[in-house]
N, C-alpha and C. Protein backbone atom coordinates (compact mmCIF):
# COMPACT_ATOMS: atom_id res chain seq x y z
N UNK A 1 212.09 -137.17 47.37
CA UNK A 1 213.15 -136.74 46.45
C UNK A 1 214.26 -136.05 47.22
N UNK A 2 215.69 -136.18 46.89
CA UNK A 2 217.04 -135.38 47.33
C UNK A 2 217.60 -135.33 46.33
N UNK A 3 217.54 -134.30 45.80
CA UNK A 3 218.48 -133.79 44.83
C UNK A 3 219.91 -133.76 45.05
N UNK A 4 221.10 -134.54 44.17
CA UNK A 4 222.00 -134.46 44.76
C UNK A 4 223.40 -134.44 43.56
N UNK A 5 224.43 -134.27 43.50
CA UNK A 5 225.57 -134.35 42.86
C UNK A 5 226.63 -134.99 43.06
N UNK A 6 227.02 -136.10 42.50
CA UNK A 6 228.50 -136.84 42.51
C UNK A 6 229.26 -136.22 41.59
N UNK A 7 231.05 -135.83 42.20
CA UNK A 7 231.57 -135.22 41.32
C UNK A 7 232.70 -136.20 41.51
N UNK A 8 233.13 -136.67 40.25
CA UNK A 8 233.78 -137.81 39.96
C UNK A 8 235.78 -137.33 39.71
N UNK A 9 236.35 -136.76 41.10
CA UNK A 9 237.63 -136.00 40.45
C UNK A 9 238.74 -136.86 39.49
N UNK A 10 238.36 -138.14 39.19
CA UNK A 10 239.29 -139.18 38.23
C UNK A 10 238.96 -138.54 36.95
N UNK A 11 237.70 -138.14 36.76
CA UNK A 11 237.14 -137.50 35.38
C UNK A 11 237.49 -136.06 35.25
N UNK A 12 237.97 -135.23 36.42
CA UNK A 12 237.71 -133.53 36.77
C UNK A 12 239.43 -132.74 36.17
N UNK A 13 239.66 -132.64 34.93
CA UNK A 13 240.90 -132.02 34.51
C UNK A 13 241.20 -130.36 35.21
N UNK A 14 239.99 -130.00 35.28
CA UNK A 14 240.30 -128.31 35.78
C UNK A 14 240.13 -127.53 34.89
N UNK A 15 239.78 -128.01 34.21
CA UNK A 15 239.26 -126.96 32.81
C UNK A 15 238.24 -125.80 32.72
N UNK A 16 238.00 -125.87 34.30
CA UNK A 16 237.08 -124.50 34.74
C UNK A 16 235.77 -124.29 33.92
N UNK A 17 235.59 -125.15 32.53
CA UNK A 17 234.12 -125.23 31.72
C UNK A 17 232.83 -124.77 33.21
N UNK A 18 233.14 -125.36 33.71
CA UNK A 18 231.94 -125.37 34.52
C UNK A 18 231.50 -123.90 35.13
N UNK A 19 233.02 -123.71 35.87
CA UNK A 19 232.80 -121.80 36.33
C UNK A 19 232.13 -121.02 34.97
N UNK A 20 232.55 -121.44 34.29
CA UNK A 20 231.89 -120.90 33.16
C UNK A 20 230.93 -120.65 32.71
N UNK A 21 230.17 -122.06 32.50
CA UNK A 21 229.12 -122.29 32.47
C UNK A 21 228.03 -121.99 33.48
N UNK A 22 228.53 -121.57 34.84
CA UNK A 22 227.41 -121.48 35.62
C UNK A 22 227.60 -119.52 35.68
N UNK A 23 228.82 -119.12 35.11
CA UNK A 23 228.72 -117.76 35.41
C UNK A 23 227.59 -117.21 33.94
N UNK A 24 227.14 -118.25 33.22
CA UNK A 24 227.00 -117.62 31.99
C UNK A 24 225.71 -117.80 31.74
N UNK A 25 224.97 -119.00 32.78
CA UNK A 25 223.62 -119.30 32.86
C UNK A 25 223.26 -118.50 33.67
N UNK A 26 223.77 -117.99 35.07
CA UNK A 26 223.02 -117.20 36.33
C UNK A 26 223.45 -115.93 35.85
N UNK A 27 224.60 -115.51 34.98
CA UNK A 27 224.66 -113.79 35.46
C UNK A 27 225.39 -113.61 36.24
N UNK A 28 226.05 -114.33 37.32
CA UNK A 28 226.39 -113.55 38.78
C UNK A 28 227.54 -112.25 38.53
N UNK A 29 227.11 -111.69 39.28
CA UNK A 29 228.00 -110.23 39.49
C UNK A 29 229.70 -110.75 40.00
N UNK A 30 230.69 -110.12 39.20
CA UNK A 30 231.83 -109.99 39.49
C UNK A 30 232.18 -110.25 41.06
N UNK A 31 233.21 -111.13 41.25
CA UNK A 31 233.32 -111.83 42.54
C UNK A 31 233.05 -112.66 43.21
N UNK A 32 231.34 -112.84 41.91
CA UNK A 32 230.71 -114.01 43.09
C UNK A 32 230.04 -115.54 41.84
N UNK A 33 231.26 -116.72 42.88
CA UNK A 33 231.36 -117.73 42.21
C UNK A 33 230.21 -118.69 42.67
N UNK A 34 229.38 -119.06 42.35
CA UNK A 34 228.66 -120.08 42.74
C UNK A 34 229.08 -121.67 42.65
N UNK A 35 230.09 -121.80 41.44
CA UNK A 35 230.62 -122.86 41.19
C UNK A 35 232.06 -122.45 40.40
N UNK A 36 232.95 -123.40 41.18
CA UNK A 36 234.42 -123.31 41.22
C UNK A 36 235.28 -124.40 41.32
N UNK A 37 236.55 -123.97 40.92
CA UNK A 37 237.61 -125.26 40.99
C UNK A 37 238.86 -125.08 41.69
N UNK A 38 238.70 -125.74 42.87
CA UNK A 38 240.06 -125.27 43.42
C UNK A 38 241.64 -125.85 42.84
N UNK A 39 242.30 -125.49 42.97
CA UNK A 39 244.17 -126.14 42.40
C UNK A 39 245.02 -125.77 43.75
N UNK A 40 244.85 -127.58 44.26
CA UNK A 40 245.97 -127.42 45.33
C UNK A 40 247.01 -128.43 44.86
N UNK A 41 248.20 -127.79 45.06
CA UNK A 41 249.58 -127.98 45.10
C UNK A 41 250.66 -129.16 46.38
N UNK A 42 250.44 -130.59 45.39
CA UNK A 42 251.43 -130.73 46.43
C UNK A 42 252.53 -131.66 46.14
N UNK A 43 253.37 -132.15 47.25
CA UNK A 43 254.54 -132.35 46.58
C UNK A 43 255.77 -131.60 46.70
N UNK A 44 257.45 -131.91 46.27
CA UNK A 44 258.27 -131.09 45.50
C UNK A 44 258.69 -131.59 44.16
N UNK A 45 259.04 -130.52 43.82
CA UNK A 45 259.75 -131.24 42.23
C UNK A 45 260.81 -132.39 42.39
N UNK A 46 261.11 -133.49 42.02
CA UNK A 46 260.39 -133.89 40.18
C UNK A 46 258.92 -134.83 41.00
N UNK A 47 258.43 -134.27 42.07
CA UNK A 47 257.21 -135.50 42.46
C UNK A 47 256.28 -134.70 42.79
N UNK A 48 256.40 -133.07 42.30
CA UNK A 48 254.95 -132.68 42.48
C UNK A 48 254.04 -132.93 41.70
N UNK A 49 252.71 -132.20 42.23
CA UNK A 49 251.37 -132.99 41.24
C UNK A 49 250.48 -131.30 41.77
N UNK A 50 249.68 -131.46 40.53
CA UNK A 50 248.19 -130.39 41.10
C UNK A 50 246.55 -131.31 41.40
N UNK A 51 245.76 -131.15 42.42
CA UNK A 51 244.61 -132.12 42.92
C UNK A 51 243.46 -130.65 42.54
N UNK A 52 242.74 -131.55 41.86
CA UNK A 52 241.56 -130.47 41.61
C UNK A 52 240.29 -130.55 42.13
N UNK A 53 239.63 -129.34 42.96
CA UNK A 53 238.83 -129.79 43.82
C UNK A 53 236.97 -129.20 43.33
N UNK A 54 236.69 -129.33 42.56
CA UNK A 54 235.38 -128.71 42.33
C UNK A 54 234.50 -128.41 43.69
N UNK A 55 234.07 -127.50 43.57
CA UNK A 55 233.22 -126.71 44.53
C UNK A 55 231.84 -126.32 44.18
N UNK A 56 231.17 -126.55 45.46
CA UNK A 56 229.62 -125.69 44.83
C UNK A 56 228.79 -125.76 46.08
N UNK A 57 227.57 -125.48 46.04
CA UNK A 57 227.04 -125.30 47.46
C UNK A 57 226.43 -127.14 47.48
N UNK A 58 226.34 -127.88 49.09
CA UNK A 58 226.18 -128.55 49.26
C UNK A 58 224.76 -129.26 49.19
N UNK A 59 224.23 -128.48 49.53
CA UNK A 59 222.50 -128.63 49.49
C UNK A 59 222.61 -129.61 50.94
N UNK A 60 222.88 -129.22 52.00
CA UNK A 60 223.02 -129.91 52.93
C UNK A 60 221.74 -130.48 53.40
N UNK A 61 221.63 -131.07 54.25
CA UNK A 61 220.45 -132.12 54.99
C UNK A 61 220.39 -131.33 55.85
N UNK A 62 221.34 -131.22 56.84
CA UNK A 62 221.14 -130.41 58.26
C UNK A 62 221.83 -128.90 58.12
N UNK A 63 221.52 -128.34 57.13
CA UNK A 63 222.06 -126.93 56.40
C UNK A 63 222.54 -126.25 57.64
N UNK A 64 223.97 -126.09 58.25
CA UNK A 64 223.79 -124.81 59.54
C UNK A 64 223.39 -123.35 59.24
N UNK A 65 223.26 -123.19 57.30
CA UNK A 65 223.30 -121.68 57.15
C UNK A 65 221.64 -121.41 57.45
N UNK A 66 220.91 -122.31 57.05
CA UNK A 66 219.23 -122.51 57.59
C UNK A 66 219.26 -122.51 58.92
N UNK A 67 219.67 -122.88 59.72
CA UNK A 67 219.88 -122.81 61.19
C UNK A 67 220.10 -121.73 61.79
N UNK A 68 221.04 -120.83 61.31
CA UNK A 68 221.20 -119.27 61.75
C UNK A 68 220.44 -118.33 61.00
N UNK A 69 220.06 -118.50 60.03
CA UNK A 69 219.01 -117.55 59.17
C UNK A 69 218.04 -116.93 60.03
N UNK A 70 217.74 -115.97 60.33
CA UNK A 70 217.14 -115.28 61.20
C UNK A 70 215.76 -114.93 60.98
N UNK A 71 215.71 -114.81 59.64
CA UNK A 71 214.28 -114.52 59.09
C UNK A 71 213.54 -115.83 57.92
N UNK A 72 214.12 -116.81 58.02
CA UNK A 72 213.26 -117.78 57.16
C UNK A 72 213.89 -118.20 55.46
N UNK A 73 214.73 -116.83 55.18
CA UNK A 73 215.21 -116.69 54.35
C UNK A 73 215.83 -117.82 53.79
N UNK A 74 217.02 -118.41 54.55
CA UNK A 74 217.48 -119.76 53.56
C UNK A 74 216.73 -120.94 54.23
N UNK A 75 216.28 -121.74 53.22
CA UNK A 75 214.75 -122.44 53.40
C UNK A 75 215.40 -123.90 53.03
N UNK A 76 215.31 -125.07 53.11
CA UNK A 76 215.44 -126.64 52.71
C UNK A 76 214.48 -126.69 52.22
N UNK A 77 214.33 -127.35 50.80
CA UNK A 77 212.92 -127.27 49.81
C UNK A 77 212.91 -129.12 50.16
N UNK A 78 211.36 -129.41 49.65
CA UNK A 78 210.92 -130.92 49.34
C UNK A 78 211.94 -131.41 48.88
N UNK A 79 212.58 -130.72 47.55
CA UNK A 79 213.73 -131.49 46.75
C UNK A 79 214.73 -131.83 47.56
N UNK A 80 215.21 -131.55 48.03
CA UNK A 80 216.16 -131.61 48.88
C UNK A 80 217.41 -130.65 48.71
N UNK A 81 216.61 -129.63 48.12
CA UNK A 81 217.85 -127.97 47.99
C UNK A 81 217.44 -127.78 48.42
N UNK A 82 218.31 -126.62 48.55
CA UNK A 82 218.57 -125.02 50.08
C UNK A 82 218.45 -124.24 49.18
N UNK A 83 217.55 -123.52 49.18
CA UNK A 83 217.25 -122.04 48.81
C UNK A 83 217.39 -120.85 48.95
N UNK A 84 217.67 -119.67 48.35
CA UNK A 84 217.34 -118.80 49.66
C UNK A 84 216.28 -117.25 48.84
N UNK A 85 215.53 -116.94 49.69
CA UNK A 85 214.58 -115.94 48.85
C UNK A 85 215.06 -114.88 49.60
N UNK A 86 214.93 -114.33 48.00
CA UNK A 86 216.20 -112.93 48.71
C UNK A 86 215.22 -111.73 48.92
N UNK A 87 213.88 -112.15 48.84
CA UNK A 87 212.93 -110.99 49.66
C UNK A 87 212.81 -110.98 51.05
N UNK A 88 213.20 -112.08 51.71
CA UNK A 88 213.34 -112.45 52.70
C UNK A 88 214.42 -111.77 53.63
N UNK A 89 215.87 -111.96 52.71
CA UNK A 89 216.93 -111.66 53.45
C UNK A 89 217.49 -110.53 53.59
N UNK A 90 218.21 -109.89 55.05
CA UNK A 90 218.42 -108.89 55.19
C UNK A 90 219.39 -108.49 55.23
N UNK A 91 220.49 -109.71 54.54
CA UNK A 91 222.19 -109.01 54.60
C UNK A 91 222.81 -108.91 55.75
N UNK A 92 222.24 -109.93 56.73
CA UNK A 92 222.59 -109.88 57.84
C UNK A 92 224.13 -110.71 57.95
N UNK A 93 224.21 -111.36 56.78
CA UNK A 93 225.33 -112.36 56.33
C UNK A 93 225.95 -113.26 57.62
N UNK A 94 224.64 -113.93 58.75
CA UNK A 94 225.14 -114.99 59.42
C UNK A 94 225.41 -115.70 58.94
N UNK A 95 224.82 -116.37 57.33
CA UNK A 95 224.73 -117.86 56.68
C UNK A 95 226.00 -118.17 56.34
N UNK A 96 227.10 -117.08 56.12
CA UNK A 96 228.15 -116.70 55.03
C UNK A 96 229.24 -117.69 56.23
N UNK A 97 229.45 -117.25 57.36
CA UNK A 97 230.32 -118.05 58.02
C UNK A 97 229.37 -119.67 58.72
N UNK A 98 228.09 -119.27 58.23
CA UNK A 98 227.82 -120.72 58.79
C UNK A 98 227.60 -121.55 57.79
N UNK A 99 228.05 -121.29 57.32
CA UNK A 99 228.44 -122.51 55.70
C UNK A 99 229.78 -123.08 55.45
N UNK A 100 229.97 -124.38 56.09
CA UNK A 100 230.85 -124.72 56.21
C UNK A 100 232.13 -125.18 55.07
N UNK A 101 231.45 -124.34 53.84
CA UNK A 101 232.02 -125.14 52.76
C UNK A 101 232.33 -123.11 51.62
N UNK A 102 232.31 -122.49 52.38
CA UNK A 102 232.43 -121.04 51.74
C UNK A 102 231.54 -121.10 50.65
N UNK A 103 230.13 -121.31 50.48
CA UNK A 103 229.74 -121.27 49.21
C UNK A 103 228.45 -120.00 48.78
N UNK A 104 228.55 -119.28 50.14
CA UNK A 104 227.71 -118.34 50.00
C UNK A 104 228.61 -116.98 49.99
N UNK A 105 227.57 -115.67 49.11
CA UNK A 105 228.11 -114.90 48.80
C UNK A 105 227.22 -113.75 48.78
N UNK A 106 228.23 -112.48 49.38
CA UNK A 106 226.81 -111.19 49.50
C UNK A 106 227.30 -110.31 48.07
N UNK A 107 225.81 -109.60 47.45
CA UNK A 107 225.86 -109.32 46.72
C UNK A 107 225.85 -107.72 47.00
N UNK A 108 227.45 -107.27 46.85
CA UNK A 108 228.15 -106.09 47.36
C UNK A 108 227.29 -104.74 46.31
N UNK A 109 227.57 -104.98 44.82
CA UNK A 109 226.90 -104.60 43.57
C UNK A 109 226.94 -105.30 42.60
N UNK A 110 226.32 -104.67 41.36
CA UNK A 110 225.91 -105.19 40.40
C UNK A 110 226.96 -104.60 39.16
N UNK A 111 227.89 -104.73 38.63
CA UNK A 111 228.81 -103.93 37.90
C UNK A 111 229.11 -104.75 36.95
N UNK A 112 230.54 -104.63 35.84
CA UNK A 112 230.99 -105.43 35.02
C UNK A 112 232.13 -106.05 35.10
N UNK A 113 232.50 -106.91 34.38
CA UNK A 113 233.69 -107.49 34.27
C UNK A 113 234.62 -106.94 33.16
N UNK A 114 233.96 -105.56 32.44
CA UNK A 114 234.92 -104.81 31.24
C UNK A 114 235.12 -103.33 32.14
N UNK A 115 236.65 -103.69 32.03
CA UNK A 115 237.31 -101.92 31.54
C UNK A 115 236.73 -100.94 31.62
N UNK A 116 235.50 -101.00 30.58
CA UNK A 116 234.98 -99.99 30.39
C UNK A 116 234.39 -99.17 31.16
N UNK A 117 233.87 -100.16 32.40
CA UNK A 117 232.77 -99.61 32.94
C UNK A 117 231.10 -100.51 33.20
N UNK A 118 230.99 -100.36 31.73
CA UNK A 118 229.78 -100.64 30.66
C UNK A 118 229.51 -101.96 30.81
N UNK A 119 228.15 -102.45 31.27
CA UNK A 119 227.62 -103.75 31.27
C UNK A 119 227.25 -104.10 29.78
N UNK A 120 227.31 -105.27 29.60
CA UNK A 120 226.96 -106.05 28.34
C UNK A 120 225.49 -106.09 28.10
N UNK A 121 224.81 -106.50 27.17
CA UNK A 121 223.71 -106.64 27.42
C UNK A 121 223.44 -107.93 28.32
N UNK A 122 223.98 -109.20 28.15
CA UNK A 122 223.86 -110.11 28.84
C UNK A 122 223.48 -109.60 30.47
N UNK A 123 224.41 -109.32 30.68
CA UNK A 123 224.61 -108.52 32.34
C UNK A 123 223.33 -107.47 32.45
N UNK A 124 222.97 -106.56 31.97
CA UNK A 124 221.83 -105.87 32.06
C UNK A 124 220.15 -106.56 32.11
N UNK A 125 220.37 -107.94 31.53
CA UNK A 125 219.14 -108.50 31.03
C UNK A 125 219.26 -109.44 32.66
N UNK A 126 220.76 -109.92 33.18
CA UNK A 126 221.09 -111.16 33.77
C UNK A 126 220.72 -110.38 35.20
N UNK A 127 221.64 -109.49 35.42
CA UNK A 127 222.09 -108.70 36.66
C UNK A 127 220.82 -107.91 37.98
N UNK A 128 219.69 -107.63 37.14
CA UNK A 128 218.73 -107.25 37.60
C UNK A 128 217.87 -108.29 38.86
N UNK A 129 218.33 -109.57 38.44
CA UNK A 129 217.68 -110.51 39.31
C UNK A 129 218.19 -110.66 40.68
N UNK A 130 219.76 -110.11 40.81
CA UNK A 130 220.43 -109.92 42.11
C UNK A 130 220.13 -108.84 43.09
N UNK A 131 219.65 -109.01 44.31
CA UNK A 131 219.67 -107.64 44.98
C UNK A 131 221.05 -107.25 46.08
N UNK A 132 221.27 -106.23 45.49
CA UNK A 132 222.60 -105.78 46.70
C UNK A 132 221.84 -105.54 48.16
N UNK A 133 223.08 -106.02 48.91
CA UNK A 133 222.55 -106.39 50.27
C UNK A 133 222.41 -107.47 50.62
N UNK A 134 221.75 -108.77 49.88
CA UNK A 134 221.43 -109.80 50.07
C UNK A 134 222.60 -110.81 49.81
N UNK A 135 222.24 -112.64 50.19
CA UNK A 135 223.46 -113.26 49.76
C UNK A 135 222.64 -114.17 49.06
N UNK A 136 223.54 -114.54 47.79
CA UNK A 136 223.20 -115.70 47.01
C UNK A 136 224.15 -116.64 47.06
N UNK A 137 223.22 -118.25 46.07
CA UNK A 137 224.48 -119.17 46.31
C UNK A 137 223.92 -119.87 44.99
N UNK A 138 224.81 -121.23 44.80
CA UNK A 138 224.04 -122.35 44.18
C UNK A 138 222.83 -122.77 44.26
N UNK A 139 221.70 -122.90 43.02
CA UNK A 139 220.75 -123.37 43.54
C UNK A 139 220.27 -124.46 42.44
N UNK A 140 221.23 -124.97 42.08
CA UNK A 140 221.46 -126.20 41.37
C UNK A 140 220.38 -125.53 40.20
N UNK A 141 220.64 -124.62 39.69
CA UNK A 141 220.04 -124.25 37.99
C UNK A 141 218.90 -124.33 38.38
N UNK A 142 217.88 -124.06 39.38
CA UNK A 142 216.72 -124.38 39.57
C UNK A 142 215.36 -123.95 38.27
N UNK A 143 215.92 -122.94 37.51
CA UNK A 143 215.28 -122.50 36.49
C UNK A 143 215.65 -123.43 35.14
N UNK A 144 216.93 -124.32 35.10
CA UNK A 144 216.80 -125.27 33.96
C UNK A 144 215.83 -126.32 34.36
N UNK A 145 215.95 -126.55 35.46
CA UNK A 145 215.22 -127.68 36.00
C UNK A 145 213.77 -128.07 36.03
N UNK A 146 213.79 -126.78 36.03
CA UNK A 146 212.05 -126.38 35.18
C UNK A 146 211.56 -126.96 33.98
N UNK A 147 212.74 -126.86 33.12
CA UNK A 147 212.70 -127.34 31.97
C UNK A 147 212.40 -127.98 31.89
N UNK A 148 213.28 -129.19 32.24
CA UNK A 148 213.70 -130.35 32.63
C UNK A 148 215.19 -130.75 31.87
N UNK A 149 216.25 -129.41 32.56
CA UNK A 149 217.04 -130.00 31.68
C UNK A 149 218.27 -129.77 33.22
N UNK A 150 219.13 -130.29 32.66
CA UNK A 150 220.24 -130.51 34.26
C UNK A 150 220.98 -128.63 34.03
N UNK A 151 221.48 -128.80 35.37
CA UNK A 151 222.23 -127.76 35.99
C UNK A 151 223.70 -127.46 35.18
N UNK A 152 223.72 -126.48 34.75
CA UNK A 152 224.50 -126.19 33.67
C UNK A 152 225.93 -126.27 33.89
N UNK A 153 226.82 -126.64 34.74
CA UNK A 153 227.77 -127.12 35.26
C UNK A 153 227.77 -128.80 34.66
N UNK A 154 227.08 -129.40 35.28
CA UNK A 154 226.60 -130.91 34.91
C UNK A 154 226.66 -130.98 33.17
N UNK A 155 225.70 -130.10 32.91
CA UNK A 155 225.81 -130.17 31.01
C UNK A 155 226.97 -129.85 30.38
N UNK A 156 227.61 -128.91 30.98
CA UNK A 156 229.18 -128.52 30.35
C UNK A 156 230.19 -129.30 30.27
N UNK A 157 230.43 -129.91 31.25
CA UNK A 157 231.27 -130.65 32.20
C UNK A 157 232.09 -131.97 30.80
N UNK A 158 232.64 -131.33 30.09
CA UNK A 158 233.40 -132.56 29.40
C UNK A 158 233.96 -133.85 29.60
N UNK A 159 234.25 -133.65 30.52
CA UNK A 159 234.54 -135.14 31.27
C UNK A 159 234.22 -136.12 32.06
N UNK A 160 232.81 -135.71 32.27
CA UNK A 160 231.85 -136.29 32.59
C UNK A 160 231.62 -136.44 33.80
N UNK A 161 232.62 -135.52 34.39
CA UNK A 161 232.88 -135.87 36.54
C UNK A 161 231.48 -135.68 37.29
N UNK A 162 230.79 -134.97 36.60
CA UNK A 162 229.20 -134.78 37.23
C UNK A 162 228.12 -135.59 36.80
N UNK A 163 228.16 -136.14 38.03
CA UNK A 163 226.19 -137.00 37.97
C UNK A 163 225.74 -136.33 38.91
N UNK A 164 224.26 -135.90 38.26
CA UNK A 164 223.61 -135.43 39.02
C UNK A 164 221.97 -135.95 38.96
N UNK A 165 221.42 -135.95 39.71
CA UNK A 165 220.01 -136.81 40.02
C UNK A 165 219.41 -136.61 41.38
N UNK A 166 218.36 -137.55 41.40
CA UNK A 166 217.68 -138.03 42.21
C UNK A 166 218.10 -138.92 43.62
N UNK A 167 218.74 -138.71 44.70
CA UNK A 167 219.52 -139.84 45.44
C UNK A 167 218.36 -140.61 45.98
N UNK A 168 217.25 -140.58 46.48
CA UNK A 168 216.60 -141.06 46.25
C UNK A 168 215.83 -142.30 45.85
N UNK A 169 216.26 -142.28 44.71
CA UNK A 169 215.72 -142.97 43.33
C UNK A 169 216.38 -144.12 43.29
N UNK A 170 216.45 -145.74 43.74
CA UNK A 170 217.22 -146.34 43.34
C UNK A 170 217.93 -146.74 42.25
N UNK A 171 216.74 -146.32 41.28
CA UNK A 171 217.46 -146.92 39.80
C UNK A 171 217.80 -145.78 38.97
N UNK A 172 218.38 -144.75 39.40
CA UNK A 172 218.65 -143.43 39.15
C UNK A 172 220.10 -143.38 39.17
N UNK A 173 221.07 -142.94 38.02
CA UNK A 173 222.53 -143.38 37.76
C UNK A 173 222.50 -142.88 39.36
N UNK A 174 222.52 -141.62 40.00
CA UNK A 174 223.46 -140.65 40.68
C UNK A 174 223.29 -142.04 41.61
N UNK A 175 222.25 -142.96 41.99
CA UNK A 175 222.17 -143.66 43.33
C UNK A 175 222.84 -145.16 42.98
N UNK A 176 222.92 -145.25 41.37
CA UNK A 176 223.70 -146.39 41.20
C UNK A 176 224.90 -146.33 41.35
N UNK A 177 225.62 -145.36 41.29
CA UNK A 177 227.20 -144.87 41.25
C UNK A 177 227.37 -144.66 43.10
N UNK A 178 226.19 -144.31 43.79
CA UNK A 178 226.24 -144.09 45.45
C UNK A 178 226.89 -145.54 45.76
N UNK A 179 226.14 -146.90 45.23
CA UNK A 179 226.74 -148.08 45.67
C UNK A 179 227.91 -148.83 45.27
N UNK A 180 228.06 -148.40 44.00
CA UNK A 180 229.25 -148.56 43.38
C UNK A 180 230.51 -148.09 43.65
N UNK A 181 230.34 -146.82 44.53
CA UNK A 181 231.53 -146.18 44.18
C UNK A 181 232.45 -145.75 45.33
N UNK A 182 230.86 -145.87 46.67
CA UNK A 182 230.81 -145.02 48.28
C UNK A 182 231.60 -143.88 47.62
N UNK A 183 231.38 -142.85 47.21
CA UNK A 183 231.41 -141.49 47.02
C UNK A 183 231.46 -140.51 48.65
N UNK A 184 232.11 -139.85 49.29
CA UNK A 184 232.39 -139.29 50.25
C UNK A 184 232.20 -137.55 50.03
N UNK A 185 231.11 -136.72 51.09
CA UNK A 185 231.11 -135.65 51.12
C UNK A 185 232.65 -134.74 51.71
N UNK A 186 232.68 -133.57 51.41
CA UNK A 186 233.60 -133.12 52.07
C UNK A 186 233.61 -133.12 53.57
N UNK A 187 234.09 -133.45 54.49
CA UNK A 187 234.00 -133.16 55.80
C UNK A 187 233.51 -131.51 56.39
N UNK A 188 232.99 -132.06 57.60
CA UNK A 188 232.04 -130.74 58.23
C UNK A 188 232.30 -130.96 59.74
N UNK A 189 232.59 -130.25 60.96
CA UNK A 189 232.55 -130.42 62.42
C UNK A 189 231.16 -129.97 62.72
N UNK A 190 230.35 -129.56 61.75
CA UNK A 190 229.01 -129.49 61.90
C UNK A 190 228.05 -129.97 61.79
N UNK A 191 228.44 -131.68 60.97
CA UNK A 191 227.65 -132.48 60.37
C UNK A 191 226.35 -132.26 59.71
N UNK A 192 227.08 -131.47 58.71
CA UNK A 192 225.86 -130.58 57.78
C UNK A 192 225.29 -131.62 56.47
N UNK A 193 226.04 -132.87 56.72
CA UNK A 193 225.52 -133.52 55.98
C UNK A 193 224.50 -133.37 54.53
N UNK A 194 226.14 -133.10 53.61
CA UNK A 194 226.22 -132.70 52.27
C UNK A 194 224.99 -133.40 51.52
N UNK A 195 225.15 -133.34 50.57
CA UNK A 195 224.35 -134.48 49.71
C UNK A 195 225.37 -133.86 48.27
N UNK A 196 226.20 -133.50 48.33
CA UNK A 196 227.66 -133.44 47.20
C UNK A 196 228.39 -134.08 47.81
N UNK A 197 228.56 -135.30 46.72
CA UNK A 197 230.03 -136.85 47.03
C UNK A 197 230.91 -136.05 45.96
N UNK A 198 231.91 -136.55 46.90
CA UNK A 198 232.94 -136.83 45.66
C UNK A 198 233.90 -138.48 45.87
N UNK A 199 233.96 -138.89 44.50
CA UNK A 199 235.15 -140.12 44.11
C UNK A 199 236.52 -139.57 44.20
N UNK A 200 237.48 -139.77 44.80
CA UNK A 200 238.67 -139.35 45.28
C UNK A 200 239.34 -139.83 43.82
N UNK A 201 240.14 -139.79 43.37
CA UNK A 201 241.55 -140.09 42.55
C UNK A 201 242.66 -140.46 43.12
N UNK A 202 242.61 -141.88 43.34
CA UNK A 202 243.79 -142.52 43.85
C UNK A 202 245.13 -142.40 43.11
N UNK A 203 244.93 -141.99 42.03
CA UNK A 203 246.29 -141.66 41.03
C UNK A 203 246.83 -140.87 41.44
N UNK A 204 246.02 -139.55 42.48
CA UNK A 204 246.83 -138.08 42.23
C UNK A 204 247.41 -138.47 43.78
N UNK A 205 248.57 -138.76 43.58
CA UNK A 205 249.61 -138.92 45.11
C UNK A 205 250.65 -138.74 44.40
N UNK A 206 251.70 -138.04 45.14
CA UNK A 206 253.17 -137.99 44.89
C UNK A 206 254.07 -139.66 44.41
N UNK A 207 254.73 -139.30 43.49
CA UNK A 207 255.34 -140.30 42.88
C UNK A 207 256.45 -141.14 43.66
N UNK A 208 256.62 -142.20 43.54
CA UNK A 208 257.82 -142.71 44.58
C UNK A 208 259.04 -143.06 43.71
């Protein structure tokens, strides 16, 4: 099994559902995005355009942040995710620059996103599972998955830009869309060899 994600940007409006959705399934503490959408700008007027780039951790093959981990801590599972057990880790935050894709994050504290001060209950019930000191990342909803239900980014996702599956699996959409589509990881000088494609959008180019 390799667990893996095609993110389809012809389908990907930017509607941020997803940051959403993954800030609202994990809890994460203020600052720290596990899943995101970038808006780059290009072009000049009247031929500019915005390219939207969804983000998330790669679940790499040859992980470099597993490679510098010092204590065992970020681990490559059977599935073919990267883990990381945060009893393990000591905040030593090598993984953070050896992740070639910024998707790891140290967990500075545990606080709110209100004014007030005052955590929600959500956050009190959510927040406890983070330890300060340590770094977390994506771990593809590993607790829906239990279920057996997909990674809550994937379920939100209105426009359907996320398949996610089994790569693996030949007769598994994510590996039918692999041949259909040659889907391309983000580039790495580390050849960390993603297992997150993305389908480019030949539409989004400056106008002639």
């Amino acid at each position: 099994m390799r667990l893996g994600l095609i993110i389809d940007k012809r389908r990907c409006y930017g509607c941020q559902a997803c940051t959403v959705a993954c800030k609202a399934q994990n809890g994460t503490p203020p600052g720290v995005f596990w899943c995101k959408t970038l808006l780059h700008e290009h072009g000049l007027y009247p031929h500019a355009f915005i390219e939207y780039e969804p983000r998330i951790c790669n679940h790499c093959d040859d992980a470099p942040c597993v490679k510098v981990c010092p204590t065992g801590a970020s681990m490559k599972m059977a599935d073919g995710t990267v883990q990381i057990d945060a009893d393990k880790c000591i905040g030593c935050e090598a993984c953070i620059p050896g992740c070639p894709y910024g998707s790891r994050y140290l967990i500075k504290d545990k606080t709110t996103y209100w004014e007030t001060g005052k955590q929600t209950e959500w956050e009190k019930v959510m927040q406890p599972r983070f330890k300060v000191g340590t770094v977390s990342k994506c771990n593809f909803c590993a607790d829906r998955r239990t279920r057996g239900l997909l990674p809550a980014c994937v379920q939100t996702c209105a426009g359907g830009a996320r398949i996610f599956g089994d790569l693996d699996d030949p007769s598994s959409p994510i590996a039918i869309l692999m041949k259909q589509e040659n889907p391309q990881p983000l580039p790495s000088q580390f050849g960390a060899k993603p297992n997150v494609f993305y389908i480019e959008d030949e539409k989004v180019k400056p106008r002639k």
